[in-house]
PDB file of N, CA and C in Angstrom:
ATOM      1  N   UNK A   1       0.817  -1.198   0.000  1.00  0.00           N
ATOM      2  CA  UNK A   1       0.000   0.000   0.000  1.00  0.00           C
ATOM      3  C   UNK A   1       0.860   1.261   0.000  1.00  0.00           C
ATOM      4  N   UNK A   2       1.799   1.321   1.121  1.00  0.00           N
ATOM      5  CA  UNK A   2       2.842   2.564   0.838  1.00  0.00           C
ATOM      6  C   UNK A   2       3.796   2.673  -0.578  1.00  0.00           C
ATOM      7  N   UNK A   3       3.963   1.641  -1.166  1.00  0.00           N
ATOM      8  CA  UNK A   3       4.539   1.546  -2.404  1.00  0.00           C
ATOM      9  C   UNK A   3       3.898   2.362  -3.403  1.00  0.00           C
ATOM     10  N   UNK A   4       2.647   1.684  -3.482  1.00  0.00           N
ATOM     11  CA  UNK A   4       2.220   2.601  -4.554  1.00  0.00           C
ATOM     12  C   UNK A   4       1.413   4.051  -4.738  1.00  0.00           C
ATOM     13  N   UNK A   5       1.073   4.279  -3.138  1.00  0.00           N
ATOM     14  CA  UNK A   5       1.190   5.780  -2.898  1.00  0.00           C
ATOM     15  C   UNK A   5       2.598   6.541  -3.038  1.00  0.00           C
ATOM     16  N   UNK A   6       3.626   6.033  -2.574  1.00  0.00           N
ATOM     17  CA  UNK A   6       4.841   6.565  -3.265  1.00  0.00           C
ATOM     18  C   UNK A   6       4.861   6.802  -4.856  1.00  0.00           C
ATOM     19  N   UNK A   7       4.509   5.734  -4.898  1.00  0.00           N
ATOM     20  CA  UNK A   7       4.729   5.458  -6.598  1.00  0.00           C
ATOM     21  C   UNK A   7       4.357   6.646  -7.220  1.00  0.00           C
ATOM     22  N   UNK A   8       2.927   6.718  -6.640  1.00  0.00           N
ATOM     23  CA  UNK A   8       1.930   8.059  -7.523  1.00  0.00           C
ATOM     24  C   UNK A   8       2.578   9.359  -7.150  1.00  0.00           C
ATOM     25  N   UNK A   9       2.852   9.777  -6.029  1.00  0.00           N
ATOM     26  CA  UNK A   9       3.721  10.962  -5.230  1.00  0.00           C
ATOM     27  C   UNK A   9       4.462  11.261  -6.552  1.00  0.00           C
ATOM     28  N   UNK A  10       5.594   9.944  -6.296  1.00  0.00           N
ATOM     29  CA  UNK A  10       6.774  10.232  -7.588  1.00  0.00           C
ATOM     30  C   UNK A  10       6.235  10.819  -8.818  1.00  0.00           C
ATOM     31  N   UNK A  11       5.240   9.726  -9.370  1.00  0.00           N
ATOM     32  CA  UNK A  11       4.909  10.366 -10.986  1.00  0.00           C
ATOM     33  C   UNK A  11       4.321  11.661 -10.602  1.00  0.00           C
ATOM     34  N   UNK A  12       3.560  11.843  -9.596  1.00  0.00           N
ATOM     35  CA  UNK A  12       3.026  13.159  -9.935  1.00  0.00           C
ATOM     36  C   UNK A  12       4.023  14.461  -9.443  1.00  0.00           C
ATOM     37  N   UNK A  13       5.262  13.949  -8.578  1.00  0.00           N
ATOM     38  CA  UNK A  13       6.118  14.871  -8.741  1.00  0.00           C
ATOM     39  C   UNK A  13       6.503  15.128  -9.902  1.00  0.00           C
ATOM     40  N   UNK A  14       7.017  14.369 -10.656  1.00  0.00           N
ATOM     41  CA  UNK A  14       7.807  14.373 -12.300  1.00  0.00           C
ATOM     42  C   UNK A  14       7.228  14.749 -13.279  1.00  0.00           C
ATOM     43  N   UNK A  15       5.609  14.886 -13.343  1.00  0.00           N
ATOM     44  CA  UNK A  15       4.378  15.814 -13.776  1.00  0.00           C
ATOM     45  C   UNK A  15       4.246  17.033 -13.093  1.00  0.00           C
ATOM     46  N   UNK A  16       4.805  17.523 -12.174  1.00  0.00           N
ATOM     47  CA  UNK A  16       4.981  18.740 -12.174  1.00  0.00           C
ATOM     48  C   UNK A  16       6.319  19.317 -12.407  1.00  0.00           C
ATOM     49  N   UNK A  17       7.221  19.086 -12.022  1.00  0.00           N
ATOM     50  CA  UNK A  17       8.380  19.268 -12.435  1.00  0.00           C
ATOM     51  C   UNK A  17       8.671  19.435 -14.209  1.00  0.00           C
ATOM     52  N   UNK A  18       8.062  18.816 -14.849  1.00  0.00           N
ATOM     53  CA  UNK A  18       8.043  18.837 -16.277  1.00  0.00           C
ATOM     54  C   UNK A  18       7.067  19.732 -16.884  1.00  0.00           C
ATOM     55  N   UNK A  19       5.668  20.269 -16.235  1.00  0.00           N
ATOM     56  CA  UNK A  19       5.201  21.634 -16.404  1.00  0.00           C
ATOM     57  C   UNK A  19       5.398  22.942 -15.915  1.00  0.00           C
ATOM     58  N   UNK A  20       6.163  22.742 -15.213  1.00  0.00           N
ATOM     59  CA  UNK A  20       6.634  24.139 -14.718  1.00  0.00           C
ATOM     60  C   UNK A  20       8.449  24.173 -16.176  1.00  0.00           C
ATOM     61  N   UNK A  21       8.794  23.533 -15.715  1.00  0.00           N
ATOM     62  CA  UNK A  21       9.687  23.715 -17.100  1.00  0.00           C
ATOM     63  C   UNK A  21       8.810  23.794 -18.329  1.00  0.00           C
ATOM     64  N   UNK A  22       7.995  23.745 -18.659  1.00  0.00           N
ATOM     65  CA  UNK A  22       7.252  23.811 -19.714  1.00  0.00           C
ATOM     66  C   UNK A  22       7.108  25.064 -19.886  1.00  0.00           C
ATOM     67  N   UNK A  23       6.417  25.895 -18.791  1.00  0.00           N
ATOM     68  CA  UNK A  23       5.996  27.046 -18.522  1.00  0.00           C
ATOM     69  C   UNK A  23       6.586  27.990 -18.666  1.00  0.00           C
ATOM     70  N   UNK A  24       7.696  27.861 -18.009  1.00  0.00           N
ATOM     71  CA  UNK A  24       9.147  28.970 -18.082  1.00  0.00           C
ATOM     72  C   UNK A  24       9.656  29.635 -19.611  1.00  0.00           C
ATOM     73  N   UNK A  25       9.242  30.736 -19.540  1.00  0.00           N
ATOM     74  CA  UNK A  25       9.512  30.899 -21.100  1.00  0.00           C
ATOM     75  C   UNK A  25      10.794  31.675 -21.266  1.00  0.00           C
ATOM     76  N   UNK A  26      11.734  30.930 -22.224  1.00  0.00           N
ATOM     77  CA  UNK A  26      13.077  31.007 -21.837  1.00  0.00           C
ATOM     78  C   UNK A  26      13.566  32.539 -22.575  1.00  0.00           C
ATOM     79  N   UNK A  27      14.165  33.402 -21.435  1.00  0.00           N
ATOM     80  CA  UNK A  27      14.885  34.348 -22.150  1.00  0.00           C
ATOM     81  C   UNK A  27      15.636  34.681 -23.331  1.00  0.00           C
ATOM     82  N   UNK A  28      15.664  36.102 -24.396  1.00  0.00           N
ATOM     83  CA  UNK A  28      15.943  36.166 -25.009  1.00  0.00           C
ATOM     84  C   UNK A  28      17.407  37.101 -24.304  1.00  0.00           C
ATOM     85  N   UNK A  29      18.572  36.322 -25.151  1.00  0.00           N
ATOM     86  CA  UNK A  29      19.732  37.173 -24.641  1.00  0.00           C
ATOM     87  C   UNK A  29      19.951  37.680 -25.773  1.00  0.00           C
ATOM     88  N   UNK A  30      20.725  38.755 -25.320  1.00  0.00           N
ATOM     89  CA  UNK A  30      21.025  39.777 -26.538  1.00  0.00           C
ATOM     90  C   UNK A  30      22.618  39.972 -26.051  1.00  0.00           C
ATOM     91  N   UNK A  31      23.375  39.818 -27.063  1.00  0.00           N
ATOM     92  CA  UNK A  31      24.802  39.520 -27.027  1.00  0.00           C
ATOM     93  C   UNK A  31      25.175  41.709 -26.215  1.00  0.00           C
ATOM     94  N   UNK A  32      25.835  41.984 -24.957  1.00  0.00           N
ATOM     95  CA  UNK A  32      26.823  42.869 -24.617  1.00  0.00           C
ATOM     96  C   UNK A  32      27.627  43.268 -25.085  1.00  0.00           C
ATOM     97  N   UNK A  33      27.724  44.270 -25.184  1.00  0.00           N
ATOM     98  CA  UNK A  33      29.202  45.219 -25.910  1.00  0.00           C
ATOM     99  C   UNK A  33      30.036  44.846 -24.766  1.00  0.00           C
ATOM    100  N   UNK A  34      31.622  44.506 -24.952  1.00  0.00           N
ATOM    101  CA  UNK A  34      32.172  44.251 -24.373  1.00  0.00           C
ATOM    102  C   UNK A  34      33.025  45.709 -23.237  1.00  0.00           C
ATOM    103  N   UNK A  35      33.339  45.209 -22.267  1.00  0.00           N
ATOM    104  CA  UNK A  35      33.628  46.024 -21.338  1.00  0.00           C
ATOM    105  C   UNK A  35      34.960  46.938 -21.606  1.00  0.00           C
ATOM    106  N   UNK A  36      35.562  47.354 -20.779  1.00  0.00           N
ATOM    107  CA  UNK A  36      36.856  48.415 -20.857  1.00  0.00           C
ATOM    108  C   UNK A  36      37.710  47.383 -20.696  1.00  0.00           C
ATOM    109  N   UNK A  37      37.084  46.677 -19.839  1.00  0.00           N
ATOM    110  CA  UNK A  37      38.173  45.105 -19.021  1.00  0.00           C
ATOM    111  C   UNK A  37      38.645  44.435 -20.542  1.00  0.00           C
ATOM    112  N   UNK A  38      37.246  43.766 -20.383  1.00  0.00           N
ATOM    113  CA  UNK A  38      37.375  42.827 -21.653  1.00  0.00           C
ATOM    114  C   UNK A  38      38.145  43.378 -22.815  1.00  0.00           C
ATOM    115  N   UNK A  39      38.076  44.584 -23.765  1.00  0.00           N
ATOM    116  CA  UNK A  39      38.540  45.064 -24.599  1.00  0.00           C
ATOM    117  C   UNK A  39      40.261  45.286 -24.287  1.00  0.00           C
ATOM    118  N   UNK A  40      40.753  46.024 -23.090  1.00  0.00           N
ATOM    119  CA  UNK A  40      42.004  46.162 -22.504  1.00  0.00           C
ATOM    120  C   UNK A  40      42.258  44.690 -22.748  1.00  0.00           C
ATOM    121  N   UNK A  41      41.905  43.596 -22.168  1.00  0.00           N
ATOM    122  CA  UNK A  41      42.835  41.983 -22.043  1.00  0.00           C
ATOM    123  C   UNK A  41      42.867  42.158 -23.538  1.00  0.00           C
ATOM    124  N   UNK A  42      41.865  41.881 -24.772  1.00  0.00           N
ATOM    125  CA  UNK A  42      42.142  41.477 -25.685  1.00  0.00           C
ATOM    126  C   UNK A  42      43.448  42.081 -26.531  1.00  0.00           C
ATOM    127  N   UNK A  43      43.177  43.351 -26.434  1.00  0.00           N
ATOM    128  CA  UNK A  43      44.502  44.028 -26.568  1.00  0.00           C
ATOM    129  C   UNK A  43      45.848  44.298 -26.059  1.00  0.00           C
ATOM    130  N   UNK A  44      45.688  44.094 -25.100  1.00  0.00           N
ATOM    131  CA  UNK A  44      46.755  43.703 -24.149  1.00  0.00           C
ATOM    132  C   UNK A  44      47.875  42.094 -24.521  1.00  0.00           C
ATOM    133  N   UNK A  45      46.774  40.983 -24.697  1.00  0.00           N
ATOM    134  CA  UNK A  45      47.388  39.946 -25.269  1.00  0.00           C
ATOM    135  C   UNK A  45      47.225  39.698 -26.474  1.00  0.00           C
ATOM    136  N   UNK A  46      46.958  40.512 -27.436  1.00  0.00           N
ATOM    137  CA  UNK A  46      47.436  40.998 -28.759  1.00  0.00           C
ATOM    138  C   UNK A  46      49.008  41.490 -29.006  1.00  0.00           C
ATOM    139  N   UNK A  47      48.879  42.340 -28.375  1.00  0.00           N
ATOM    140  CA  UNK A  47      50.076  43.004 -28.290  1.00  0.00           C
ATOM    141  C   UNK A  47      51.565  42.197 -27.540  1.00  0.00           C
ATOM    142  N   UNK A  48      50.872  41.409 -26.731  1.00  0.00           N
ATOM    143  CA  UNK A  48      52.064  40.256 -26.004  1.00  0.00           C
ATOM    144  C   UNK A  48      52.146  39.264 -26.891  1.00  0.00           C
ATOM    145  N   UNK A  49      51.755  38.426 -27.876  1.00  0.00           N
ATOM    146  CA  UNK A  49      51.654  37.732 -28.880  1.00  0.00           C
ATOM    147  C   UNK A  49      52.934  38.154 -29.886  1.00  0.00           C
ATOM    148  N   UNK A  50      52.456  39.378 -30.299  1.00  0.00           N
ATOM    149  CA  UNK A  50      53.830  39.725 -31.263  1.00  0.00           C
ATOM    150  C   UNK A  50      54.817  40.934 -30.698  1.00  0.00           C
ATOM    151  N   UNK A  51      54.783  41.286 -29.401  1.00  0.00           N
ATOM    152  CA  UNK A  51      55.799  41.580 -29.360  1.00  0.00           C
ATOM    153  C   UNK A  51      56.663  39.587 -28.690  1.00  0.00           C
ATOM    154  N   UNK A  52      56.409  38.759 -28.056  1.00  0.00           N
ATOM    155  CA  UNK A  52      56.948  37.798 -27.417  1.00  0.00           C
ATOM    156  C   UNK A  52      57.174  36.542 -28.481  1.00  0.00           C
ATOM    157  N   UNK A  53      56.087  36.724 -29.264  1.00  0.00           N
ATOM    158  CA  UNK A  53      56.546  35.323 -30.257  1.00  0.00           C
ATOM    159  C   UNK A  53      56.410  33.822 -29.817  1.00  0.00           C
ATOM    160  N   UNK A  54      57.690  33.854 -30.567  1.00  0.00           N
ATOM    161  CA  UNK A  54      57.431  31.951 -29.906  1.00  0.00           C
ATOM    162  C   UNK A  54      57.180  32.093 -28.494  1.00  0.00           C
ATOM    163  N   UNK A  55      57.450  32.742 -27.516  1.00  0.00           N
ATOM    164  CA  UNK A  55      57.946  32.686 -26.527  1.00  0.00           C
ATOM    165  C   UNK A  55      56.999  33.065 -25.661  1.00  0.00           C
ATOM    166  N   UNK A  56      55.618  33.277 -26.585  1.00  0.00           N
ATOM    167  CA  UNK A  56      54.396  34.071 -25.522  1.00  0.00           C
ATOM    168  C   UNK A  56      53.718  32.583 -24.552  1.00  0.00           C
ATOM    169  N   UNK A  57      53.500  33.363 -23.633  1.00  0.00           N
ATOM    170  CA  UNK A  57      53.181  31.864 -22.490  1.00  0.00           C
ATOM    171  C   UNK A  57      51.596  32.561 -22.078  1.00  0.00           C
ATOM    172  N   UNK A  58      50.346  32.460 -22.607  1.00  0.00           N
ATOM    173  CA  UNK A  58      48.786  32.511 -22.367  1.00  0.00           C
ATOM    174  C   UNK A  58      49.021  33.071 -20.571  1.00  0.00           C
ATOM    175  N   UNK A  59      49.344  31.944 -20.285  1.00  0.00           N
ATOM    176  CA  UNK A  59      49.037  32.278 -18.176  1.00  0.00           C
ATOM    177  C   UNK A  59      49.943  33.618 -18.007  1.00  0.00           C
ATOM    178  N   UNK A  60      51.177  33.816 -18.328  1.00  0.00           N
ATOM    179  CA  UNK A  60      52.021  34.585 -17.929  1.00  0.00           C
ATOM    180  C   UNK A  60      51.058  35.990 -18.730  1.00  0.00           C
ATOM    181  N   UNK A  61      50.934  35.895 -19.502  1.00  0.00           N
ATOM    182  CA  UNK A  61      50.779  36.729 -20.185  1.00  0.00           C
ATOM    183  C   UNK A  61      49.216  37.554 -19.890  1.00  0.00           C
ATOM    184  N   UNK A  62      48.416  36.576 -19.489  1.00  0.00           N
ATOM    185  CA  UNK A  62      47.081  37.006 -18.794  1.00  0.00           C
ATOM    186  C   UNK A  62      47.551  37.453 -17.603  1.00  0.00           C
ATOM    187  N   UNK A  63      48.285  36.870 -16.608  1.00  0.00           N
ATOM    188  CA  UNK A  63      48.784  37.369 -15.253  1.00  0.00           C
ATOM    189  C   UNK A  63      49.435  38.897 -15.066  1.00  0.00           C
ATOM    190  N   UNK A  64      49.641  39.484 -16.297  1.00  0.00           N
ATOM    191  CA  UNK A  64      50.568  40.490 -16.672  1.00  0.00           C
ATOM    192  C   UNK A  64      49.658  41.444 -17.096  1.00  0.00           C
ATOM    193  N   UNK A  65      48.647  41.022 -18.180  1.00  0.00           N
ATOM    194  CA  UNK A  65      47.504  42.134 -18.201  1.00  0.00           C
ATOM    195  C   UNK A  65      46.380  41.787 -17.034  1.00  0.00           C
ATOM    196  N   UNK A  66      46.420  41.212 -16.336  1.00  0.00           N
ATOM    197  CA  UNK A  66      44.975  41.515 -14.986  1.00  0.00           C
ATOM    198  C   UNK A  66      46.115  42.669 -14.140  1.00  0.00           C
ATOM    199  N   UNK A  67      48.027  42.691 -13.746  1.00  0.00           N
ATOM    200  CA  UNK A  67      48.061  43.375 -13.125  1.00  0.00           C
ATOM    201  C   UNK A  67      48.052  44.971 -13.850  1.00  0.00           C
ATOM    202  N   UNK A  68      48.603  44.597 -15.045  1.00  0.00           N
ATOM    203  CA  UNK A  68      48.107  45.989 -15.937  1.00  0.00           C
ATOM    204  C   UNK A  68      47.128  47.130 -15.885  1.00  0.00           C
ATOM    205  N   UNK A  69      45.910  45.781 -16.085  1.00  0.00           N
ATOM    206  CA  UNK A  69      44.803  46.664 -15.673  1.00  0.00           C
ATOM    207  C   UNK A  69      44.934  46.917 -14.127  1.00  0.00           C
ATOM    208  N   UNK A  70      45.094  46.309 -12.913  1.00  0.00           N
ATOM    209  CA  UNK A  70      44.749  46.810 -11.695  1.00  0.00           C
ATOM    210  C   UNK A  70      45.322  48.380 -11.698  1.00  0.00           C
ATOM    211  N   UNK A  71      46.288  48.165 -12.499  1.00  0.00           N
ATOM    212  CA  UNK A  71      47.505  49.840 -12.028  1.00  0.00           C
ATOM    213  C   UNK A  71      46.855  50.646 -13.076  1.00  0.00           C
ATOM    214  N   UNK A  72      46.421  50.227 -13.919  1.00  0.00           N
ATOM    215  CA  UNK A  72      45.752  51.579 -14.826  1.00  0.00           C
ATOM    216  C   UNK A  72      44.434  51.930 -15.011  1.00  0.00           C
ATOM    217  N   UNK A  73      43.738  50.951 -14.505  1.00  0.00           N
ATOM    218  CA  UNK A  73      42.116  51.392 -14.762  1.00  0.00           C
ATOM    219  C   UNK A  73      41.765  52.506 -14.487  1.00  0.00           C
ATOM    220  N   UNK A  74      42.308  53.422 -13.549  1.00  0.00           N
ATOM    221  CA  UNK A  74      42.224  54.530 -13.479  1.00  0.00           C
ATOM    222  C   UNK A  74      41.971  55.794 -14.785  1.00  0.00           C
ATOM    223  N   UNK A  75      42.944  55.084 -15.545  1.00  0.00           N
ATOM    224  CA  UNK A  75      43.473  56.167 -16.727  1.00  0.00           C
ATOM    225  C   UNK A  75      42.333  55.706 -17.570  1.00  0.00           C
ATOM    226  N   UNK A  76      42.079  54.767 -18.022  1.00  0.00           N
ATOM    227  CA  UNK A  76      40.918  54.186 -19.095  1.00  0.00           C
ATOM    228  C   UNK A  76      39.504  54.742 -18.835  1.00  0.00           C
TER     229      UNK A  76
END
């Protein structure tokens, strides 16, 4: 007897759970202009790329523009 009152519990949890996702009507995103941040890194490791060459290292080189920006955001 407790079995299949569980039983029903369950399905009718999983019947609601599956109309409320139903319901939810999913946002439209609209792509952001990118930030001062964002724009500074890209350029930032642009510019470390060919001035470093073979020799550019991604981590070092991100580690170098986050402190970049800390010391200059000011000016931007």
């Amino acid at each position: 007897m407790d079995e299949s009152r569980l039983d029903k519990l369950e399905k009718e949890l999983s019947e609601l759970k599956t109309k409320i996702q139903e319901q939810k009507p999913k946002k439209e995103k609209k792509p952001r202009p990118p930030s001062d941040y964002n724009t500074f890194v890209k350029n930032f490791l642009a510019d470390e790329k060919k001035r470093l060459g073979s020799d550019y290292d991604h981590k070092v080189a991100f580690k170098d523009a986050t402190v970049s920006w800390s010391k200059n955001k000011s000016k931007v």
